[in-house]
C-alpha atoms as a PDB file:
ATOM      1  CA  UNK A   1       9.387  13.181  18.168  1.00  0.00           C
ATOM      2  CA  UNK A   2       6.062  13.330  16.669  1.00  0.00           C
ATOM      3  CA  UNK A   3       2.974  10.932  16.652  1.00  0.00           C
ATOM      4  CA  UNK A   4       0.606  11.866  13.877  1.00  0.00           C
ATOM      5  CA  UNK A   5      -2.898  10.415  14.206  1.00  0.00           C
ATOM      6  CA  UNK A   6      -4.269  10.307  10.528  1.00  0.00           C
ATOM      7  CA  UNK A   7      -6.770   8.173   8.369  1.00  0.00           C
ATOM      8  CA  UNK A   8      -7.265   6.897   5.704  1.00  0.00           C
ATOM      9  CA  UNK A   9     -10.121   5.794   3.046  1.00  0.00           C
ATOM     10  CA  UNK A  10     -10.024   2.132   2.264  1.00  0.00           C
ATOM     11  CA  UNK A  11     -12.809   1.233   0.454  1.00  0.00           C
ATOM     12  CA  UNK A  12     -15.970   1.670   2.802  1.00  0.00           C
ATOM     13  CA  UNK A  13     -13.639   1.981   5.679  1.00  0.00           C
ATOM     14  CA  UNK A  14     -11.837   4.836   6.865  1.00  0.00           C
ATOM     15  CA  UNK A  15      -8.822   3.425   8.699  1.00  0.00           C
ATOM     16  CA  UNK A  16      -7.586   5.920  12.104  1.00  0.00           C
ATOM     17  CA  UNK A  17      -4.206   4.805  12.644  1.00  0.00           C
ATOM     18  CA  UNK A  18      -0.766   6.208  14.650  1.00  0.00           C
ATOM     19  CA  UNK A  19       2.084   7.089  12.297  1.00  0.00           C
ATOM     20  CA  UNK A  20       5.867   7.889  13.820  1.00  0.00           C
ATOM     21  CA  UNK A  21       9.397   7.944  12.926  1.00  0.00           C
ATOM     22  CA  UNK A  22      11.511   8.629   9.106  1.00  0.00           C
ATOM     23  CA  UNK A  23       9.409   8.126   6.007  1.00  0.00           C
ATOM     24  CA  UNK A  24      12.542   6.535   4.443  1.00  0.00           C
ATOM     25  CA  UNK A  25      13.019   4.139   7.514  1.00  0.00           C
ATOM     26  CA  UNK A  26      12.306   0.236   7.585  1.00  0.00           C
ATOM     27  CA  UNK A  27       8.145  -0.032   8.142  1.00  0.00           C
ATOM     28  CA  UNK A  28       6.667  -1.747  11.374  1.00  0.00           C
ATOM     29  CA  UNK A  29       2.940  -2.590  11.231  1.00  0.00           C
ATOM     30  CA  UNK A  30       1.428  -2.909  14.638  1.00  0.00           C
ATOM     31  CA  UNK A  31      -1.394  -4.944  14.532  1.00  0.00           C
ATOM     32  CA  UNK A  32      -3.395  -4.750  17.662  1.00  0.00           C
ATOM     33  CA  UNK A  33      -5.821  -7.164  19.609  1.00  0.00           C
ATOM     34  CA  UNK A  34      -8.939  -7.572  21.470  1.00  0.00           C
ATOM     35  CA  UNK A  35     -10.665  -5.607  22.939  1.00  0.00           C
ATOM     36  CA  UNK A  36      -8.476  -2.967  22.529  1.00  0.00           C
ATOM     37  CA  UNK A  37      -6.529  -0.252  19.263  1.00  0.00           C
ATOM     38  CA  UNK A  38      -3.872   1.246  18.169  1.00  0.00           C
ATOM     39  CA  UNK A  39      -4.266   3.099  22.117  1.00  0.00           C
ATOM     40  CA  UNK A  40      -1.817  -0.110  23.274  1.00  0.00           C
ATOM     41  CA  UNK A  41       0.972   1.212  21.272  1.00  0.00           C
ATOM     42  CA  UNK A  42       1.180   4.346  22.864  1.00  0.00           C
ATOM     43  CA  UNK A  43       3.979   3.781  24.606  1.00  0.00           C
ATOM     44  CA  UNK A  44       6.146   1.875  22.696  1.00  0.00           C
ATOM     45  CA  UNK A  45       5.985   3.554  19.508  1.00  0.00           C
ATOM     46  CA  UNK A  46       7.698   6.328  20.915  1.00  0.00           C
ATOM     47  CA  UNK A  47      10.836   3.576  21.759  1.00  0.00           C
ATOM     48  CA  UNK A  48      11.188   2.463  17.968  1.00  0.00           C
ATOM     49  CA  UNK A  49      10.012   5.787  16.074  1.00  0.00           C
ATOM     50  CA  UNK A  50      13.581   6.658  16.536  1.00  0.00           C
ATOM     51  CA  UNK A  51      14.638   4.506  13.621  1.00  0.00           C
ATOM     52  CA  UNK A  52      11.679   3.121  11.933  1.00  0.00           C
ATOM     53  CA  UNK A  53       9.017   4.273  10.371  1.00  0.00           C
ATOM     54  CA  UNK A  54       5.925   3.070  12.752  1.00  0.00           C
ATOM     55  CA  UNK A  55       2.750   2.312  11.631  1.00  0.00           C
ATOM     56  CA  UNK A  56      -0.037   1.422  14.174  1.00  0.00           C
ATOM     57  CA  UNK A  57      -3.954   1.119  12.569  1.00  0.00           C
ATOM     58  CA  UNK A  58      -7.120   0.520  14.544  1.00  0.00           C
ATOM     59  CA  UNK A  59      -8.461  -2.563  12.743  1.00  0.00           C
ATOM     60  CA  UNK A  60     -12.101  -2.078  11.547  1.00  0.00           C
ATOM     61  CA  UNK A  61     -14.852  -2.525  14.797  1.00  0.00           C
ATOM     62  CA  UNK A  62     -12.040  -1.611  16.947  1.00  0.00           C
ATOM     63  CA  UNK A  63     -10.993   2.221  18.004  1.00  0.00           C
ATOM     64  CA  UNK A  64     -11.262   5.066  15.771  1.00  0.00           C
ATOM     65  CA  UNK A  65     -11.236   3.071  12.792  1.00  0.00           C
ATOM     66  CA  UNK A  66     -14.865   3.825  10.676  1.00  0.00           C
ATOM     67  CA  UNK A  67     -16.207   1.023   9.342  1.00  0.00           C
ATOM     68  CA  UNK A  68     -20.152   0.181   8.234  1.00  0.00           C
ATOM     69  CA  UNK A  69     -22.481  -1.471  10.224  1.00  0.00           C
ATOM     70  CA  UNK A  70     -22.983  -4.890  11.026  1.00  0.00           C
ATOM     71  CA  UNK A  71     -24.958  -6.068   7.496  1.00  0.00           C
ATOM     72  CA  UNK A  72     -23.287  -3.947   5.502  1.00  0.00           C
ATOM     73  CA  UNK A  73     -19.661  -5.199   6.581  1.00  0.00           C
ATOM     74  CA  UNK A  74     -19.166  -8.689   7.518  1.00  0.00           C
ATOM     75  CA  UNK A  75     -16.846  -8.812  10.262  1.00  0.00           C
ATOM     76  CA  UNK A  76     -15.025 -11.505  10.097  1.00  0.00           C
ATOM     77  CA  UNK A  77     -11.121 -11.811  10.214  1.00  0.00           C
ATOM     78  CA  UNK A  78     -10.814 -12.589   6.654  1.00  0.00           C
ATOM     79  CA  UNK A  79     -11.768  -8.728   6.023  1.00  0.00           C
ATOM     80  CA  UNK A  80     -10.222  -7.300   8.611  1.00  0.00           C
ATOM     81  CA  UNK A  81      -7.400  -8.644   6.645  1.00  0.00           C
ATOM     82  CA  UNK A  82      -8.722  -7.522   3.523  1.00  0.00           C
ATOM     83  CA  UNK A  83      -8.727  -4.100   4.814  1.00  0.00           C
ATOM     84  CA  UNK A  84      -5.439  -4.018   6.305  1.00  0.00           C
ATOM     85  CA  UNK A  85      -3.651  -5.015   3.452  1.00  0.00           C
ATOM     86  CA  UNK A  86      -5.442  -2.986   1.198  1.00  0.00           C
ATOM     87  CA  UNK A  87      -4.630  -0.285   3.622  1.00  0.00           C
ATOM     88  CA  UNK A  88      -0.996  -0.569   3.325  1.00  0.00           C
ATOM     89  CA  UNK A  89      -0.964  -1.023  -0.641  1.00  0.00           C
ATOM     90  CA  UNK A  90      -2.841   2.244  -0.365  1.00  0.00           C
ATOM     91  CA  UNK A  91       0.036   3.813   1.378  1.00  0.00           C
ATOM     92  CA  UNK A  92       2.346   1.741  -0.809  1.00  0.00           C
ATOM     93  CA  UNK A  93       4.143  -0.106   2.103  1.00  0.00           C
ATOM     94  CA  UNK A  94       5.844  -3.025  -0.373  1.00  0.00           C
ATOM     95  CA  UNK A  95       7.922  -4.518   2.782  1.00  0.00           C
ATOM     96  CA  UNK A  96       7.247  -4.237   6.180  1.00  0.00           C
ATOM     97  CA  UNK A  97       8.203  -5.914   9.978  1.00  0.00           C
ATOM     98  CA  UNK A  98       4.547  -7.080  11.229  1.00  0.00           C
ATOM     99  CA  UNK A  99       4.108  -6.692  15.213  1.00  0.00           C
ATOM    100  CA  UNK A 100       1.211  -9.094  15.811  1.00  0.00           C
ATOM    101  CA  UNK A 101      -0.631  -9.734  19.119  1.00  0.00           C
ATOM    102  CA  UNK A 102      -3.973 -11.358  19.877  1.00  0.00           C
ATOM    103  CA  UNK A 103      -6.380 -10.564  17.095  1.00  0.00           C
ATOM    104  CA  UNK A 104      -3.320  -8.622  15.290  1.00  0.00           C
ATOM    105  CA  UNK A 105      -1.857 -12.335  14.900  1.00  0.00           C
ATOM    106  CA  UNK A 106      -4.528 -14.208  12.616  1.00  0.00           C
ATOM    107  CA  UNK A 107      -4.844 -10.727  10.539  1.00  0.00           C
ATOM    108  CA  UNK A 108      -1.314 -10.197  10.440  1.00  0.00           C
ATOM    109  CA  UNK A 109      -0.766 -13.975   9.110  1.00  0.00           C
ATOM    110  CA  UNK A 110      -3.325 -13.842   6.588  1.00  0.00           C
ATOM    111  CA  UNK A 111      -1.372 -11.278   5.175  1.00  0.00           C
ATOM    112  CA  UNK A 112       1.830 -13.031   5.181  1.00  0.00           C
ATOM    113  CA  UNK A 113       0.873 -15.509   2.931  1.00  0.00           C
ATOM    114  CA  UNK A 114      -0.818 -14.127   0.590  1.00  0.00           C
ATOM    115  CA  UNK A 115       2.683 -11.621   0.560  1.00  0.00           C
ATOM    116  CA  UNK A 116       5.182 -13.655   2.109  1.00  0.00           C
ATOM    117  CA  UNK A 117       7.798 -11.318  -0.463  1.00  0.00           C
ATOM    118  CA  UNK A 118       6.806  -8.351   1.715  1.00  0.00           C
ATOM    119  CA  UNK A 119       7.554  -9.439   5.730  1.00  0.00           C
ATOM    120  CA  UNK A 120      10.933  -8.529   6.190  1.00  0.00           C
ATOM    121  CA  UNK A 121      10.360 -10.156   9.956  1.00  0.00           C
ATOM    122  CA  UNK A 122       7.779 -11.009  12.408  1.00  0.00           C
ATOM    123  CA  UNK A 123       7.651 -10.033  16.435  1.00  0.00           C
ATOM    124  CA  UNK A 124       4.900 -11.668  17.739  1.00  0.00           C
ATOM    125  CA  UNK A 125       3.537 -10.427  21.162  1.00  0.00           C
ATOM    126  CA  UNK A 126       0.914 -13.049  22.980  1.00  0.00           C
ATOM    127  CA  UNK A 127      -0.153 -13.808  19.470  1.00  0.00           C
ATOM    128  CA  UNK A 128      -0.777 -17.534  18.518  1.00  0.00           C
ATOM    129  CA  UNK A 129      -0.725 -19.849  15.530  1.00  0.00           C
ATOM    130  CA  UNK A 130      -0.742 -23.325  17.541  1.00  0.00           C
ATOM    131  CA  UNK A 131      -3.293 -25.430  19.601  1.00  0.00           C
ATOM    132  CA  UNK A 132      -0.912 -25.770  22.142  1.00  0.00           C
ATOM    133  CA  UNK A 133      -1.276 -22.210  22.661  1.00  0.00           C
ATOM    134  CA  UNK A 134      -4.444 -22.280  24.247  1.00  0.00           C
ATOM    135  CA  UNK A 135      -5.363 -22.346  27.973  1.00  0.00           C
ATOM    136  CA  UNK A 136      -8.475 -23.983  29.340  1.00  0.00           C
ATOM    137  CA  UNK A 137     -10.290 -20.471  29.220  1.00  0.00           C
ATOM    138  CA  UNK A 138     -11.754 -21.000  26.258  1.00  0.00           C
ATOM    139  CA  UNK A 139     -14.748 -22.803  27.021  1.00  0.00           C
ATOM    140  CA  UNK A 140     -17.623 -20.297  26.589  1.00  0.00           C
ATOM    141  CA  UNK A 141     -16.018 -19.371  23.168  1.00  0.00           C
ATOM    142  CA  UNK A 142     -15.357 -22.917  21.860  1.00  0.00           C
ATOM    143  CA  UNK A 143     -18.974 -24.321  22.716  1.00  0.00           C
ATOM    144  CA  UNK A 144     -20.108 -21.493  20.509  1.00  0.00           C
ATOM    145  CA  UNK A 145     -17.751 -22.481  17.789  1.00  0.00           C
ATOM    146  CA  UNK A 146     -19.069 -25.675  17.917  1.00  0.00           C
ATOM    147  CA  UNK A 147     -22.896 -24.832  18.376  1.00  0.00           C
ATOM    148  CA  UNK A 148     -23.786 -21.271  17.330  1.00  0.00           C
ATOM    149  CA  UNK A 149     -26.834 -20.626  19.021  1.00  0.00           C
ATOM    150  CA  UNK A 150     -28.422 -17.587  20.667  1.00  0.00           C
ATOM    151  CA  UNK A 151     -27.668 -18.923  24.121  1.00  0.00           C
ATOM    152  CA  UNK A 152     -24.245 -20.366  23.198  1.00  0.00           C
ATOM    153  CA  UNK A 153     -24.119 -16.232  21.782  1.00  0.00           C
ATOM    154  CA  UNK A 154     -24.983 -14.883  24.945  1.00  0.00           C
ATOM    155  CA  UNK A 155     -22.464 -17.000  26.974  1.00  0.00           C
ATOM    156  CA  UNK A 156     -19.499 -15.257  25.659  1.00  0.00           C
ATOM    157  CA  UNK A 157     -20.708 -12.134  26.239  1.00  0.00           C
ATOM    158  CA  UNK A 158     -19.260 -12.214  29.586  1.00  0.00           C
ATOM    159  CA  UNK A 159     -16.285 -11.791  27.589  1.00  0.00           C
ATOM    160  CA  UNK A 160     -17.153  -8.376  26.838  1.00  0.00           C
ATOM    161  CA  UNK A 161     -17.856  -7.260  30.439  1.00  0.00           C
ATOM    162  CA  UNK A 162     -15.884  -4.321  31.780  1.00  0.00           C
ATOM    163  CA  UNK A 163     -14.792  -6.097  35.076  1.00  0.00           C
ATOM    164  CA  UNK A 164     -13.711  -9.367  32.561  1.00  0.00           C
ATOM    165  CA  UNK A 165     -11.949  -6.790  30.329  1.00  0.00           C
ATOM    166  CA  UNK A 166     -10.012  -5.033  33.590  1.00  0.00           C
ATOM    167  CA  UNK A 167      -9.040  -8.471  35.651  1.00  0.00           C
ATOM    168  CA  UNK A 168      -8.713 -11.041  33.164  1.00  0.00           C
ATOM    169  CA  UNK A 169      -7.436  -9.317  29.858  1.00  0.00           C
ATOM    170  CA  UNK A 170      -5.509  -6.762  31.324  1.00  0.00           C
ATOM    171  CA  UNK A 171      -4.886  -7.473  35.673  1.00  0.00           C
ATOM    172  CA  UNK A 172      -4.431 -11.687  35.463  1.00  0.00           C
ATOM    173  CA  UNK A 173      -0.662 -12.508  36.169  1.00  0.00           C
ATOM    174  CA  UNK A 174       0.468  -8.974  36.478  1.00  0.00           C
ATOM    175  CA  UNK A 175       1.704  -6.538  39.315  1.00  0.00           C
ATOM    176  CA  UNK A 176      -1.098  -4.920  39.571  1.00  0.00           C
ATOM    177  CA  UNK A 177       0.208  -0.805  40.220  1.00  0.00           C
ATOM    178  CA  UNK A 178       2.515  -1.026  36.985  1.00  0.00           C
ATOM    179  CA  UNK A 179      -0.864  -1.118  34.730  1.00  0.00           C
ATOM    180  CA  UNK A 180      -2.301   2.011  33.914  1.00  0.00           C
ATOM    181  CA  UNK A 181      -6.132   1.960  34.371  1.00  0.00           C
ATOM    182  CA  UNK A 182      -6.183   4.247  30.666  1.00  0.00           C
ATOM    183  CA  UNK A 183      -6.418   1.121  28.680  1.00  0.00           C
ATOM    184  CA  UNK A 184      -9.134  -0.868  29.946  1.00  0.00           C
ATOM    185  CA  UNK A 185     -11.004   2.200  30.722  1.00  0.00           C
ATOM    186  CA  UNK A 186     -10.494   3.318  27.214  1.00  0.00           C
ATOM    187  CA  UNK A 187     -11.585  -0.317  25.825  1.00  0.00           C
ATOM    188  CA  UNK A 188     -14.353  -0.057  28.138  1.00  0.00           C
ATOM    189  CA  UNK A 189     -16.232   2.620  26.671  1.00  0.00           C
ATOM    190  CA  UNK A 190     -15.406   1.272  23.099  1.00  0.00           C
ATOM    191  CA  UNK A 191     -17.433  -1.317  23.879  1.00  0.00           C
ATOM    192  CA  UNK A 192     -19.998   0.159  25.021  1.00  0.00           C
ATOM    193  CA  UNK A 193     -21.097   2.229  21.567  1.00  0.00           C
ATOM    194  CA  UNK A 194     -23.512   1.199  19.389  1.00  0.00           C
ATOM    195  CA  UNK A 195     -23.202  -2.311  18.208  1.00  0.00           C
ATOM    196  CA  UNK A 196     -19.756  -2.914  18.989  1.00  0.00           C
ATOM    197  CA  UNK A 197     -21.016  -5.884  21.719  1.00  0.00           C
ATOM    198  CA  UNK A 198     -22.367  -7.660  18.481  1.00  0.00           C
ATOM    199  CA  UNK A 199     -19.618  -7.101  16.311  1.00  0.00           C
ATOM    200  CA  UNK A 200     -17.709  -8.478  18.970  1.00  0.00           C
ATOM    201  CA  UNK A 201     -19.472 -11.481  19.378  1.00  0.00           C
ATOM    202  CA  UNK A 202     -19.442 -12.181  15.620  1.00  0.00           C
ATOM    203  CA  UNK A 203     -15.392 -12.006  15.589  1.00  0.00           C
ATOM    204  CA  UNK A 204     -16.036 -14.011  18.416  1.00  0.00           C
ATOM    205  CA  UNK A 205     -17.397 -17.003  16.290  1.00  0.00           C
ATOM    206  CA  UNK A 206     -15.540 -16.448  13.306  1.00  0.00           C
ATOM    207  CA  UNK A 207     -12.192 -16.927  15.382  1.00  0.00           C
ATOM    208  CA  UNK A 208     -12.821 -20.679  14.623  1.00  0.00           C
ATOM    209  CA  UNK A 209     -11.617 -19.819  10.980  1.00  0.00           C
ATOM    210  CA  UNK A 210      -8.185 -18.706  12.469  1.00  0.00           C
ATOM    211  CA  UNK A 211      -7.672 -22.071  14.219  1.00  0.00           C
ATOM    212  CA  UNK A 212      -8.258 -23.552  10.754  1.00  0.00           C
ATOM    213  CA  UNK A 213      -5.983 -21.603   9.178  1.00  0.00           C
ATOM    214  CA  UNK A 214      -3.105 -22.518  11.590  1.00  0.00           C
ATOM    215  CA  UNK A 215      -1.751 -25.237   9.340  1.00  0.00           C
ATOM    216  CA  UNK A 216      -0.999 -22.482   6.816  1.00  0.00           C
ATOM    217  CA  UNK A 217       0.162 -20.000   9.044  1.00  0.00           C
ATOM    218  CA  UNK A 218       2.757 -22.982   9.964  1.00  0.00           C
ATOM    219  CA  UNK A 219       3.372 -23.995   6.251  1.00  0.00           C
ATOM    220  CA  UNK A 220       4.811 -20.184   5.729  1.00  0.00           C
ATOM    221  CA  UNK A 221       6.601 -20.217   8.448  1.00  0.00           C
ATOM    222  CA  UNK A 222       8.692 -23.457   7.446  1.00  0.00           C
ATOM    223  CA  UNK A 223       8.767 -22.449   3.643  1.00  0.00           C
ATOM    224  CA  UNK A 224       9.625 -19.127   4.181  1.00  0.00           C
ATOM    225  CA  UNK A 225      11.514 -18.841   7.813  1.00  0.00           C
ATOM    226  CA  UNK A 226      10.699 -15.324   8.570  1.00  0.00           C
ATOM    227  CA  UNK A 227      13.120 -14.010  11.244  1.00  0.00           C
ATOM    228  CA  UNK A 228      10.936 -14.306  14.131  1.00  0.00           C
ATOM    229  CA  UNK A 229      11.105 -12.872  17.668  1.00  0.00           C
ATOM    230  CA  UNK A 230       8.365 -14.023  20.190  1.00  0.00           C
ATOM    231  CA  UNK A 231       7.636 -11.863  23.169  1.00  0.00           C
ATOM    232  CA  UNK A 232       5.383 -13.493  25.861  1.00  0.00           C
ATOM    233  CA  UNK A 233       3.578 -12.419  28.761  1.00  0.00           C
ATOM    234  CA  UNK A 234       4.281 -16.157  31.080  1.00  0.00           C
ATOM    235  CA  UNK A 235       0.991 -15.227  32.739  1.00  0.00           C
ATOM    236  CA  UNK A 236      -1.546 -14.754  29.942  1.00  0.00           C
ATOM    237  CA  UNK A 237      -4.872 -16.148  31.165  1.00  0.00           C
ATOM    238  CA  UNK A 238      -5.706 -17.158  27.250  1.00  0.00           C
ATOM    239  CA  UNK A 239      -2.425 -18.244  25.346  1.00  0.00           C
ATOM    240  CA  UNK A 240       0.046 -19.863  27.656  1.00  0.00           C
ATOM    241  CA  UNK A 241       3.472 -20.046  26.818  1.00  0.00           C
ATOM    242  CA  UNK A 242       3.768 -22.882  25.112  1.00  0.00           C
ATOM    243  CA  UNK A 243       1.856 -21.187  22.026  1.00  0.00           C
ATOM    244  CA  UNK A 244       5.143 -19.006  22.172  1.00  0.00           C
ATOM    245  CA  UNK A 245       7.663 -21.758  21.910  1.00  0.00           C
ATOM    246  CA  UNK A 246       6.170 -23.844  19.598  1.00  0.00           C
ATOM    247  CA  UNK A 247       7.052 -21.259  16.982  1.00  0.00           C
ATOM    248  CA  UNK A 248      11.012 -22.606  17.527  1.00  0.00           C
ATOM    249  CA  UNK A 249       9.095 -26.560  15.947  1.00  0.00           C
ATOM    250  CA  UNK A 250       8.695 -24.426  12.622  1.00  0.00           C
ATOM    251  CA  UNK A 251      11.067 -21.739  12.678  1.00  0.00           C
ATOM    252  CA  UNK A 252      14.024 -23.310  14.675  1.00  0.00           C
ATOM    253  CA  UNK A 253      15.601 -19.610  14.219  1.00  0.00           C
ATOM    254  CA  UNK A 254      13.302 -18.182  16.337  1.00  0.00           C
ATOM    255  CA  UNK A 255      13.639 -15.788  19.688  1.00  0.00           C
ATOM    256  CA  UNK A 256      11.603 -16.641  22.362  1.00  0.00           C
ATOM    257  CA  UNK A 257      11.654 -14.355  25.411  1.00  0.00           C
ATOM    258  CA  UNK A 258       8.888 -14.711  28.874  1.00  0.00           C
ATOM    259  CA  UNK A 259       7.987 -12.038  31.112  1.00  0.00           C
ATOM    260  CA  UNK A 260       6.636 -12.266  34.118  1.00  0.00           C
ATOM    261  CA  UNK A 261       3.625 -10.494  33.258  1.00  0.00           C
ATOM    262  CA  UNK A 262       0.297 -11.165  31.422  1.00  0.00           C
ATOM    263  CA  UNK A 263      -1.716 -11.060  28.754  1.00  0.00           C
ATOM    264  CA  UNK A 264      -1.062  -7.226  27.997  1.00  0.00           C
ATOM    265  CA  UNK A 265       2.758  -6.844  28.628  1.00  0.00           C
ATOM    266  CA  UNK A 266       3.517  -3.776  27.175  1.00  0.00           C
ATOM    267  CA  UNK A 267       0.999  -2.574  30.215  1.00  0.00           C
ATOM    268  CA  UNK A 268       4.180  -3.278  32.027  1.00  0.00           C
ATOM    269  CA  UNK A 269       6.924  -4.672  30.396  1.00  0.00           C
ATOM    270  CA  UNK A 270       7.820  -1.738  27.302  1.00  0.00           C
ATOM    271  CA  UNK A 271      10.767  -1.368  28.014  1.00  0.00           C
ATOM    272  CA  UNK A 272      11.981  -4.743  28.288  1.00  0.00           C
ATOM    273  CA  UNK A 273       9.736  -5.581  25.193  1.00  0.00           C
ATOM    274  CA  UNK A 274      10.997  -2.299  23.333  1.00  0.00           C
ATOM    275  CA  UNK A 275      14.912  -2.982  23.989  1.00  0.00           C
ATOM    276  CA  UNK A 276      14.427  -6.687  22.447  1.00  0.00           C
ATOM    277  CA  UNK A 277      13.013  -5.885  19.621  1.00  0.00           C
ATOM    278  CA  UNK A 278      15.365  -2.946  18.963  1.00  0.00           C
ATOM    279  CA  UNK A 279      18.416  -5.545  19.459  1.00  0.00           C
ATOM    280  CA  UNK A 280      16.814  -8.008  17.050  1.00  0.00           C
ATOM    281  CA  UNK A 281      15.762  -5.627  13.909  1.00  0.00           C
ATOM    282  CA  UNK A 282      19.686  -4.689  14.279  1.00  0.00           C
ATOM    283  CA  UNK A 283      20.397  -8.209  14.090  1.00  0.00           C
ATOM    284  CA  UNK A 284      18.531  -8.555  11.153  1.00  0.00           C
ATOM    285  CA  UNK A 285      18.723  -5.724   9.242  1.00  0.00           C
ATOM    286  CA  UNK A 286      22.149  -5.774   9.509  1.00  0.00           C
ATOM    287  CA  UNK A 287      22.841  -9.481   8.147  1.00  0.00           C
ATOM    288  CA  UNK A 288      20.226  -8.026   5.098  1.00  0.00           C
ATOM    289  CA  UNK A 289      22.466  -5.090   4.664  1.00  0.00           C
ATOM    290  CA  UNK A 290      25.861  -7.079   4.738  1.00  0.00           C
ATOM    291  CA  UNK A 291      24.351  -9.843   2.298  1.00  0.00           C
ATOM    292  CA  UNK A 292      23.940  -7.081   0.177  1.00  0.00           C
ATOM    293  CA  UNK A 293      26.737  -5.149  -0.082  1.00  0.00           C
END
């Protein structure tokens, strides 16, 4: 099997994303999270690619995704939306299976309902929609929320730190030897390139607006009932596991499975991760196909 690495022109963008699997099979969008790309996909694309047609894009700040600088591009989840689903219109992806985690969740919704008619289903992976999702870890990030100042700016910074990136995002609740350093190092140097600590910190700020949308994000999932799976690192520093159930108060349809890992759980869990979500598009695809027929 082949990965392709290709991009593509979206407006004043020009999206680097990871394409695998038929052309004629059902589409999975991988939305990825922070601080990371398309790079955290790299192993289980090559689980799925079998029998769908895998689509994983570096979202614009993030990767190998080329995007304008910081007063010329407003970073701000709303467009990383914007680009996204401009960027699969472009390739003319009319239904799709989103794969949401982190920052992938909040883009990844926004496009749901503006297109609820084109989800097929949703497998979301550590990525939240409810307040009861958060830890206590979020301090730094909601005092600048609150109170945007420079110093308030410069707190969450620490956020950004390699040795933050490698031990909280990526080593918290995790056995340790299973986790391939290529990930953080990877994210690492991302982050240290040319502006990418500020447009960091400006996603950073605007992640209030995603809390705000959450009663929306919950209003589609009760109109529409998307089949839903829920994959959860247990140990995730930032969005505990009872961000993952509370999916089941809205969607009472909804597959909730916890590893005992963290934050990143693909680092060490694709194969559990892979098999699930292999078992449930069958499920669901299948009851499509009969209803059909």
């Amino acid at each position: 099997m082949n990965i392709n690495y290709r991009t593509q022109k979206v407006g004043n963008v020009e999206v680097f994303y990871r394409e695998a699997g038929p052309k004629d099979a059902p589409v999975i969008l991988l939305l990825h999270g922070f601080p990371t790309s398309s790079h955290m996909f790299r192993d289980l694309i090559p689980r799925i690619a079998d029998r769908y047609h895998v689509i994983a894009p570096d979202l614009p700040g993030f990767g190998n995704t080329v995007a304008p600088l910081r007063g010329e591009f407003d970073y701000t989840f709303d467009n990383l939306a914007k680009v996204i689903e401009e960027f699969t219109e472009v390739l003319a992806f009319d239904r799709y299976i989103l794969y949401v985690f982190d920052y992938g969740a909040p883009t990844g919704y926004r496009l749901a309902i503006a297109h609820p008619e084109r989800v097929q289903a949703i497998i979301s992976q550590n990525g939240n929609a409810y307040t009861e999702g958060f830890s206590d870890a979020w301090g730094a990030w909601e005092t600048y929320w609150h109170l945007p100042t420079p110093d308030n700016r410069e707190a969450c910074r620490d956020s950004l730190a390699p040795e933050t990136i490698r031990n909280f995002q990526y080593l918290h609740g995790t056995e340790t030897s299973l986790v391939s350093p290529d990930g953080y190092t990877l994210d690492t140097a991302y982050m240290s390139r040319p502006e990418a600590e500020e447009i960091q910190l400006d996603l950073i700020l605007d992640y209030k607006t995603n809390i705000e949308r959450y009663p929306a994000f919950q209003s589609y999932f009760r109109e529409h009932q998307p089949p839903f799976l829920a994959v959860w690192g247990k140990n995730d520093p930032a969005f505990i596991p009872a961000g993952a159930k509370a999916y089941q108060r809205d969607i009472p349809s909804a597959e909730v499975h916890l590893l005992d890992t963290g934050h990143f759980a693909l680092e060490t869990h694709v194969a559990e991760i892979s098999e699930l979500i292999r078992n449930f598009l069958k499920r669901i695809l299948d009851t499509v196909d009969n209803s059909q027929d």
